[in-house]
ModelCIF file with pLDDT and N, C-alpha, C, O atoms, coordinates in Angstrom:
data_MODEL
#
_entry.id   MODEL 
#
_entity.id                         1 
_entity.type                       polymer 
_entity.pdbx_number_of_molecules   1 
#
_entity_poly.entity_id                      1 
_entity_poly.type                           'polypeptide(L)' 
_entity_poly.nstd_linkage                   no 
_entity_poly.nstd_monomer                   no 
_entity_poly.pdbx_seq_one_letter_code       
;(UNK)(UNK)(UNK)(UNK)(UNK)(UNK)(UNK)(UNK)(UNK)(UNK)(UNK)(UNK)(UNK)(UNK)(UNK)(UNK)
(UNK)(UNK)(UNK)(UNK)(UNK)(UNK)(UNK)(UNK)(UNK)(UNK)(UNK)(UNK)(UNK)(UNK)(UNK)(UNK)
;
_entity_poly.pdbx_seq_one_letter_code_can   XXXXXXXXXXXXXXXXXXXXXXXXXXXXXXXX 
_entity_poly.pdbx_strand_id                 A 
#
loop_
_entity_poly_seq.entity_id 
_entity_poly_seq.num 
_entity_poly_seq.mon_id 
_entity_poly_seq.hetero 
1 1  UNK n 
1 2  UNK n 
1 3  UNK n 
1 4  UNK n 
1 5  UNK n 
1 6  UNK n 
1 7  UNK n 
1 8  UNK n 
1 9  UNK n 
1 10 UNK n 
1 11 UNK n 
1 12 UNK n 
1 13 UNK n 
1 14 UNK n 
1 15 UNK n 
1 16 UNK n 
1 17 UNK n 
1 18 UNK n 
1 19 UNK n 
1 20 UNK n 
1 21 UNK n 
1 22 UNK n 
1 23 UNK n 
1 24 UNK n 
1 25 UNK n 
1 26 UNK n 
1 27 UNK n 
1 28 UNK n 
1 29 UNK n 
1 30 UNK n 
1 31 UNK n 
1 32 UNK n 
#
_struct_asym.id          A 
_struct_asym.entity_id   1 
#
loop_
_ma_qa_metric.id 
_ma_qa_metric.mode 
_ma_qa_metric.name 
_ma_qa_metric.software_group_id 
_ma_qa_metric.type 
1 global pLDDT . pLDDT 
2 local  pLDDT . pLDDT 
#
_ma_qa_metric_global.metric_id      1 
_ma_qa_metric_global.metric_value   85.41 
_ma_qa_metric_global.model_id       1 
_ma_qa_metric_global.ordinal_id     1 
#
loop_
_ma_qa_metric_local.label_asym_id 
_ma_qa_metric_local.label_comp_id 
_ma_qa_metric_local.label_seq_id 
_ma_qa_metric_local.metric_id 
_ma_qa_metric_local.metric_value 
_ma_qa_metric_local.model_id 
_ma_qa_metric_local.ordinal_id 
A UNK 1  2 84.00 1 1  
A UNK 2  2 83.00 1 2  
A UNK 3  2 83.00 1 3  
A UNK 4  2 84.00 1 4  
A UNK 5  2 86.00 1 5  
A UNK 6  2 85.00 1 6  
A UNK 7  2 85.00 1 7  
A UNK 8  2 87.00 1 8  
A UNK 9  2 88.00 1 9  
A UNK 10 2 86.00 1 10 
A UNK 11 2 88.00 1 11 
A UNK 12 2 89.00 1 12 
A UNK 13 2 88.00 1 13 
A UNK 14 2 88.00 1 14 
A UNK 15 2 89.00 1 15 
A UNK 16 2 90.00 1 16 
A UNK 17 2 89.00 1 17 
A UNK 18 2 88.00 1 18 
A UNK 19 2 88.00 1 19 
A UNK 20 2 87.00 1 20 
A UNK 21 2 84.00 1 21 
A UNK 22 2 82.00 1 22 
A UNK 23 2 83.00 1 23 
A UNK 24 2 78.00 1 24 
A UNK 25 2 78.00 1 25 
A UNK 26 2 80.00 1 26 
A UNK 27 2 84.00 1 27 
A UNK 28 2 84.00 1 28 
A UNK 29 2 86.00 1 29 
A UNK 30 2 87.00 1 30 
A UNK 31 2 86.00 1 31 
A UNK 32 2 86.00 1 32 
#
loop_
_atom_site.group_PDB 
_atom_site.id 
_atom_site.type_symbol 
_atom_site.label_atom_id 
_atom_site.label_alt_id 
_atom_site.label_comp_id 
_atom_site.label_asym_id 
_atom_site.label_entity_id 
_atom_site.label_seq_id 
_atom_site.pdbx_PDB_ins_code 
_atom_site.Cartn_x 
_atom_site.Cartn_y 
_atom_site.Cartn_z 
_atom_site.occupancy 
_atom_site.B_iso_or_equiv 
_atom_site.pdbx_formal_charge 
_atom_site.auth_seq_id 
_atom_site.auth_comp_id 
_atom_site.auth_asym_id 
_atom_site.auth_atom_id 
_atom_site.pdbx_PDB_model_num 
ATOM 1   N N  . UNK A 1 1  ? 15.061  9.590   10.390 1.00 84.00 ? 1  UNK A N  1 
ATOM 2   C CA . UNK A 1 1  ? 13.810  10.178  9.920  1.00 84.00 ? 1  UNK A CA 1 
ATOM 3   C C  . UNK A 1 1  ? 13.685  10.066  8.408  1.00 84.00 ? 1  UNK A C  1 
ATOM 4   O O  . UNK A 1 1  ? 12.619  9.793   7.856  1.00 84.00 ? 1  UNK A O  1 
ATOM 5   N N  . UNK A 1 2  ? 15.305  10.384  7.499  1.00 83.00 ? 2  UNK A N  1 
ATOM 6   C CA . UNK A 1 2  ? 15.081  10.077  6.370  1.00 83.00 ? 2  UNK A CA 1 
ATOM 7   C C  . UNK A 1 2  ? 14.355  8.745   5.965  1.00 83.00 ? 2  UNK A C  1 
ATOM 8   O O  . UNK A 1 2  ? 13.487  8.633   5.099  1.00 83.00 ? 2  UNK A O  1 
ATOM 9   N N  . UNK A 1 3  ? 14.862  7.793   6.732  1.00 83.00 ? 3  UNK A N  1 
ATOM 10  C CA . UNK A 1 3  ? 14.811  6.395   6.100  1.00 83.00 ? 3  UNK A CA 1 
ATOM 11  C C  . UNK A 1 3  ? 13.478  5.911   6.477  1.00 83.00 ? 3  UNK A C  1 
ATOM 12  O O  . UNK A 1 3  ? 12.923  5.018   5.836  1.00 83.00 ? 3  UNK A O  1 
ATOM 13  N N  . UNK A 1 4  ? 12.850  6.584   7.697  1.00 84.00 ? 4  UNK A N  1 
ATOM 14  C CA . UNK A 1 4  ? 11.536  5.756   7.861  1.00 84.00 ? 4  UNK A CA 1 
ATOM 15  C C  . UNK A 1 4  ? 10.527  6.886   6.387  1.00 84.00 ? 4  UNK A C  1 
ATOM 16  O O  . UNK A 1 4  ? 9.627   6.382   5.715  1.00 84.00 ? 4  UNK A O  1 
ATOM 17  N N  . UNK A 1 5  ? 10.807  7.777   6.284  1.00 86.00 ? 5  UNK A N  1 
ATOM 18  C CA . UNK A 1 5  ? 9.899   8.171   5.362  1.00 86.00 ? 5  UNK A CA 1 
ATOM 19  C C  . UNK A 1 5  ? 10.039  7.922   4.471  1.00 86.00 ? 5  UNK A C  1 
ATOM 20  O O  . UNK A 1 5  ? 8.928   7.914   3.939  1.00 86.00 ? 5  UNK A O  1 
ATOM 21  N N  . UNK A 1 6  ? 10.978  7.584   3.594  1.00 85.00 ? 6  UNK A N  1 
ATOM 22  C CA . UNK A 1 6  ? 10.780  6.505   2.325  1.00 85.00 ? 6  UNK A CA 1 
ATOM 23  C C  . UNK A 1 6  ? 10.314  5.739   2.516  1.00 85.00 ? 6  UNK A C  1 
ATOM 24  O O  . UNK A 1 6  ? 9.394   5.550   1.720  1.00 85.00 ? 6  UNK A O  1 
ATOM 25  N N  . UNK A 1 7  ? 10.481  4.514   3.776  1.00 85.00 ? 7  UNK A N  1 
ATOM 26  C CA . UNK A 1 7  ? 9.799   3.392   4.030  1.00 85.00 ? 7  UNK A CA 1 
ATOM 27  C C  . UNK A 1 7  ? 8.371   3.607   3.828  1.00 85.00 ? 7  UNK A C  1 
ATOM 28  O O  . UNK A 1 7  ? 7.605   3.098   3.010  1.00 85.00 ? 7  UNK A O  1 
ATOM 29  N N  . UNK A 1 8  ? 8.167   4.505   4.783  1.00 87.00 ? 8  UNK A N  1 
ATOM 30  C CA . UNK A 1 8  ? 6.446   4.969   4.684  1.00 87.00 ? 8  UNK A CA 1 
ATOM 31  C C  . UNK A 1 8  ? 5.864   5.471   3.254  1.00 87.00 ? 8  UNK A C  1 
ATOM 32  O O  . UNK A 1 8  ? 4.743   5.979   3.255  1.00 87.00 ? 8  UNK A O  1 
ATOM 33  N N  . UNK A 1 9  ? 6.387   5.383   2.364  1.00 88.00 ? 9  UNK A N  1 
ATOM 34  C CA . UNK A 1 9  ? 6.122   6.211   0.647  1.00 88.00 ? 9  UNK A CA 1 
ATOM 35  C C  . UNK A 1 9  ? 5.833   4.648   0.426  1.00 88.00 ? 9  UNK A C  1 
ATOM 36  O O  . UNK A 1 9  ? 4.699   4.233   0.185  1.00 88.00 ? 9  UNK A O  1 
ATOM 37  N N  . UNK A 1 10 ? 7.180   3.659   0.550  1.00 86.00 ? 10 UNK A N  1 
ATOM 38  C CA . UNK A 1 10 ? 7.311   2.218   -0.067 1.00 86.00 ? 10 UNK A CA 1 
ATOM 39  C C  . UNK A 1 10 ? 5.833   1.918   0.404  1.00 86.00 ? 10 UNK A C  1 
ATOM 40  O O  . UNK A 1 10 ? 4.966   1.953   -0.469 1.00 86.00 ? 10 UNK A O  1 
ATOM 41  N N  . UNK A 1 11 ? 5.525   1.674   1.493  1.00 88.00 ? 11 UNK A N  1 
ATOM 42  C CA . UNK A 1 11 ? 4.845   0.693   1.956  1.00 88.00 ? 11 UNK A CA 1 
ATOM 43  C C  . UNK A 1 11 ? 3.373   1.559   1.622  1.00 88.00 ? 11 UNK A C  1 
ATOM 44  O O  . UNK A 1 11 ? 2.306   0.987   1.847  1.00 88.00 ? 11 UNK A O  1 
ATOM 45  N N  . UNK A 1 12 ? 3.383   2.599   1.218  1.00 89.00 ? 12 UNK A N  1 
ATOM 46  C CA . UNK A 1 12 ? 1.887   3.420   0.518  1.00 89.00 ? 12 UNK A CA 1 
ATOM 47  C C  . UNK A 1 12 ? 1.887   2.966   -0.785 1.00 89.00 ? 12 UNK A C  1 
ATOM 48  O O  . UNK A 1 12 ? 0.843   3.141   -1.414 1.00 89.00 ? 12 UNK A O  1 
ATOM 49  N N  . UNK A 1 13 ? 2.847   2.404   -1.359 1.00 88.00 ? 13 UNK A N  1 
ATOM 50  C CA . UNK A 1 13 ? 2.821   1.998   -2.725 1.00 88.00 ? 13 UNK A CA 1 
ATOM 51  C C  . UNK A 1 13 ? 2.519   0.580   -2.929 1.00 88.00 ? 13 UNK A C  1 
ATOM 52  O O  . UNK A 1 13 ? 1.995   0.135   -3.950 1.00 88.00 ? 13 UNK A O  1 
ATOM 53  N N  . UNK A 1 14 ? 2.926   -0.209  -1.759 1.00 88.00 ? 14 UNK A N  1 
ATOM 54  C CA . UNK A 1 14 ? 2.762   -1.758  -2.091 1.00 88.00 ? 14 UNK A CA 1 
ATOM 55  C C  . UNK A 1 14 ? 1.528   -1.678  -1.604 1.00 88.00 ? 14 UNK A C  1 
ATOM 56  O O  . UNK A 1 14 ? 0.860   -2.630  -2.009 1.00 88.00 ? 14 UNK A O  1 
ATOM 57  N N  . UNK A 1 15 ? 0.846   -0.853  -0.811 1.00 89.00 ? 15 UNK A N  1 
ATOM 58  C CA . UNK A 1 15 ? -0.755  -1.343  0.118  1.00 89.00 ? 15 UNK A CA 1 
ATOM 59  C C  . UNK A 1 15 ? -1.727  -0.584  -1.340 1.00 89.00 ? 15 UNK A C  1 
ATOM 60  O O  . UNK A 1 15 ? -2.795  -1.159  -1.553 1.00 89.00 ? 15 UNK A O  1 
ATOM 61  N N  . UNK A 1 16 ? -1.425  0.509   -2.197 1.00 90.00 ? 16 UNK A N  1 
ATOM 62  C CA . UNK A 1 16 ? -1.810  0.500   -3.313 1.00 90.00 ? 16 UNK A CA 1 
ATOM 63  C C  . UNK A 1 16 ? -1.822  -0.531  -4.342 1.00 90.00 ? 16 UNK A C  1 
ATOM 64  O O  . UNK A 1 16 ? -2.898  -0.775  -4.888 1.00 90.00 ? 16 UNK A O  1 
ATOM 65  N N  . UNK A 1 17 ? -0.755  -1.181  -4.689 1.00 89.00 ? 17 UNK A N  1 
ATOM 66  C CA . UNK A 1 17 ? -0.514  -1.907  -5.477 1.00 89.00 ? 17 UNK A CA 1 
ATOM 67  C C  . UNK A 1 17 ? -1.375  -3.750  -4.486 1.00 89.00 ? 17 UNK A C  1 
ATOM 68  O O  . UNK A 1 17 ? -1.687  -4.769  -5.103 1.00 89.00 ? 17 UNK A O  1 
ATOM 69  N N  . UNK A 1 18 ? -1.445  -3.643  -3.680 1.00 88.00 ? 18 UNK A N  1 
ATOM 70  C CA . UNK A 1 18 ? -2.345  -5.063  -3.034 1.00 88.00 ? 18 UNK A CA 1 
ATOM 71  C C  . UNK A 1 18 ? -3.817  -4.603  -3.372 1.00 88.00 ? 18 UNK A C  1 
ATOM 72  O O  . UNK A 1 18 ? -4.524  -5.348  -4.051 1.00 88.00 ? 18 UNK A O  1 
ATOM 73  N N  . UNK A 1 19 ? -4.260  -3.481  -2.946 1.00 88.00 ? 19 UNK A N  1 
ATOM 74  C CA . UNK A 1 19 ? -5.574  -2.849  -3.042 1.00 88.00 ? 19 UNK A CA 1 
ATOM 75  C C  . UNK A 1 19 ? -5.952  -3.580  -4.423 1.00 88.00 ? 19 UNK A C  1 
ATOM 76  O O  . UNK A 1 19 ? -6.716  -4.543  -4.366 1.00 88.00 ? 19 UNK A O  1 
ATOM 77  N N  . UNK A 1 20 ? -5.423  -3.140  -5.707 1.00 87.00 ? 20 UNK A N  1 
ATOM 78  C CA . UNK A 1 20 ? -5.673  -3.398  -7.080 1.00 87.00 ? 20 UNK A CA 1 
ATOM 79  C C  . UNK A 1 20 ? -5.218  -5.220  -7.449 1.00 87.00 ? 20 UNK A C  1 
ATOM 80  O O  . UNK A 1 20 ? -5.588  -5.856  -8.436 1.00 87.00 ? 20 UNK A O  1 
ATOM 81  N N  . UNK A 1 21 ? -4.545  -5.598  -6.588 1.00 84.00 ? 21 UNK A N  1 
ATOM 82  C CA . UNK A 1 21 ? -4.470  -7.074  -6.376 1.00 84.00 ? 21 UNK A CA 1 
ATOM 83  C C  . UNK A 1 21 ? -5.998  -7.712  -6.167 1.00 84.00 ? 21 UNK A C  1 
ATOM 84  O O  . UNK A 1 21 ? -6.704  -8.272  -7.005 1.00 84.00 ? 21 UNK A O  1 
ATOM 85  N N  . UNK A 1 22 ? -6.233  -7.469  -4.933 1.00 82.00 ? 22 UNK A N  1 
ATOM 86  C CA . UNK A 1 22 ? -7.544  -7.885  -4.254 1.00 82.00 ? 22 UNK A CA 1 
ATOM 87  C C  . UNK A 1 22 ? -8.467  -7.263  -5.417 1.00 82.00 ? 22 UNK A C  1 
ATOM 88  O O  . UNK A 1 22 ? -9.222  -8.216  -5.611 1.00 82.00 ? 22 UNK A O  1 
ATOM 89  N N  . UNK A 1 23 ? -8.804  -6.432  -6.156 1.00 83.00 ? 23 UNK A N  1 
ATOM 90  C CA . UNK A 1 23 ? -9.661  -5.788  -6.918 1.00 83.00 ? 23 UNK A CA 1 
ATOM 91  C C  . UNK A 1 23 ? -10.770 -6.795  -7.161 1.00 83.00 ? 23 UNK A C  1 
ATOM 92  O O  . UNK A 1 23 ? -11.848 -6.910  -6.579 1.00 83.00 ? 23 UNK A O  1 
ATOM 93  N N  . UNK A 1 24 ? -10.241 -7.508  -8.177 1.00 78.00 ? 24 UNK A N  1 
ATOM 94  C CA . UNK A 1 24 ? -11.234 -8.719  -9.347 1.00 78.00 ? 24 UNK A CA 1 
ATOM 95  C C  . UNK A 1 24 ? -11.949 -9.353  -7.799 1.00 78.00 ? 24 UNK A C  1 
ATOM 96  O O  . UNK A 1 24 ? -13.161 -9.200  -7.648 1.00 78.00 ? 24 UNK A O  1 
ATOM 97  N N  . UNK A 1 25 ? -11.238 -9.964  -6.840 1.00 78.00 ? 25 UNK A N  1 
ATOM 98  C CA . UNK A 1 25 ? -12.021 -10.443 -5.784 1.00 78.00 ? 25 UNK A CA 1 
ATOM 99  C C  . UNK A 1 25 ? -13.041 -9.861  -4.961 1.00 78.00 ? 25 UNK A C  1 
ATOM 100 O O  . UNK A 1 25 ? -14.161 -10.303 -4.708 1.00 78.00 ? 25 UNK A O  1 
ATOM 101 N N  . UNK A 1 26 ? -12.407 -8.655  -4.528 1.00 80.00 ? 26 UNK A N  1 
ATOM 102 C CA . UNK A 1 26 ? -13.659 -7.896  -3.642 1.00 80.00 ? 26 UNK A CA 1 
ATOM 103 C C  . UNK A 1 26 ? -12.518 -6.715  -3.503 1.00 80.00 ? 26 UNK A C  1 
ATOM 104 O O  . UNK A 1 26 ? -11.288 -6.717  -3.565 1.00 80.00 ? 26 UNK A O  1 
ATOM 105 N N  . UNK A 1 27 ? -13.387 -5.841  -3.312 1.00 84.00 ? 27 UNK A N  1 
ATOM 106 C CA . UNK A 1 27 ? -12.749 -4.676  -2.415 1.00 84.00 ? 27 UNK A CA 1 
ATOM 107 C C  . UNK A 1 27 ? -12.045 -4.173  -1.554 1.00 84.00 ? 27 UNK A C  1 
ATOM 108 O O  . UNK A 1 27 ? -12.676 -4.255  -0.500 1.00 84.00 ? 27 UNK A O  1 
ATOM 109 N N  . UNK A 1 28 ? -10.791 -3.542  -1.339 1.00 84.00 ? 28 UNK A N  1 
ATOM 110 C CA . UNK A 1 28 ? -10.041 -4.143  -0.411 1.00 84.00 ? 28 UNK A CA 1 
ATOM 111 C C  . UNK A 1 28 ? -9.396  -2.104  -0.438 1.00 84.00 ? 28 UNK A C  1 
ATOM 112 O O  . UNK A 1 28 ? -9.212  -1.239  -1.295 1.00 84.00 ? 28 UNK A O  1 
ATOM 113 N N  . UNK A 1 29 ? -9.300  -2.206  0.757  1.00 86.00 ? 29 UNK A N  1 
ATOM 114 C CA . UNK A 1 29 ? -8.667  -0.897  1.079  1.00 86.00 ? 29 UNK A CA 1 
ATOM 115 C C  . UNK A 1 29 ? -7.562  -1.114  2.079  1.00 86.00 ? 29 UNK A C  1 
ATOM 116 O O  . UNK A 1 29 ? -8.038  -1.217  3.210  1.00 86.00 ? 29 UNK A O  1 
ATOM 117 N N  . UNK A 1 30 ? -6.592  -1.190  2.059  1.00 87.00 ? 30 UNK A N  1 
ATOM 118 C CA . UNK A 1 30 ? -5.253  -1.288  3.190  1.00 87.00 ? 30 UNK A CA 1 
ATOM 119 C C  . UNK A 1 30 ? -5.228  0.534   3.468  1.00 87.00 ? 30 UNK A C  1 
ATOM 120 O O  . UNK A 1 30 ? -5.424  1.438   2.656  1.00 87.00 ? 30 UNK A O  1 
ATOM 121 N N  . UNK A 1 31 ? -4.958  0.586   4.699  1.00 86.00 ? 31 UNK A N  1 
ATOM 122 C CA . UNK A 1 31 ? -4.754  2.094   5.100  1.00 86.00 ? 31 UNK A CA 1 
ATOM 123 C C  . UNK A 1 31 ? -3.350  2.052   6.506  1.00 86.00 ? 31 UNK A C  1 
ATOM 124 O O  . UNK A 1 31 ? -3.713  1.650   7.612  1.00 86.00 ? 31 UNK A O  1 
ATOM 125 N N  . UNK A 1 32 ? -2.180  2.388   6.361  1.00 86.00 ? 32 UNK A N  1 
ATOM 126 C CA . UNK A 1 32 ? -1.184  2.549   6.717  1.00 86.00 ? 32 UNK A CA 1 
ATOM 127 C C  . UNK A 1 32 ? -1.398  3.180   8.133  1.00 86.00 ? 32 UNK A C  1 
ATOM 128 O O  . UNK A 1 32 ? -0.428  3.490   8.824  1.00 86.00 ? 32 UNK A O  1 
#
């Protein structure tokens, strides 16, 4: 349980960090 919930923090941070990737192109919302 520990380890999937870090995972789940990680992977809220990289679908943030793609969101602002995609930015300049279009709009982009990833939702976990």
């Amino acid at each position: 349980t520990i380890e999937t919930t870090l995972v789940e923090r990680m992977i809220e941070v990289i679908l943030k960090d793609l969101a602002a990737a995609f930015e300049p192109l279009s709009p982009v919302l990833f939702q976990f």
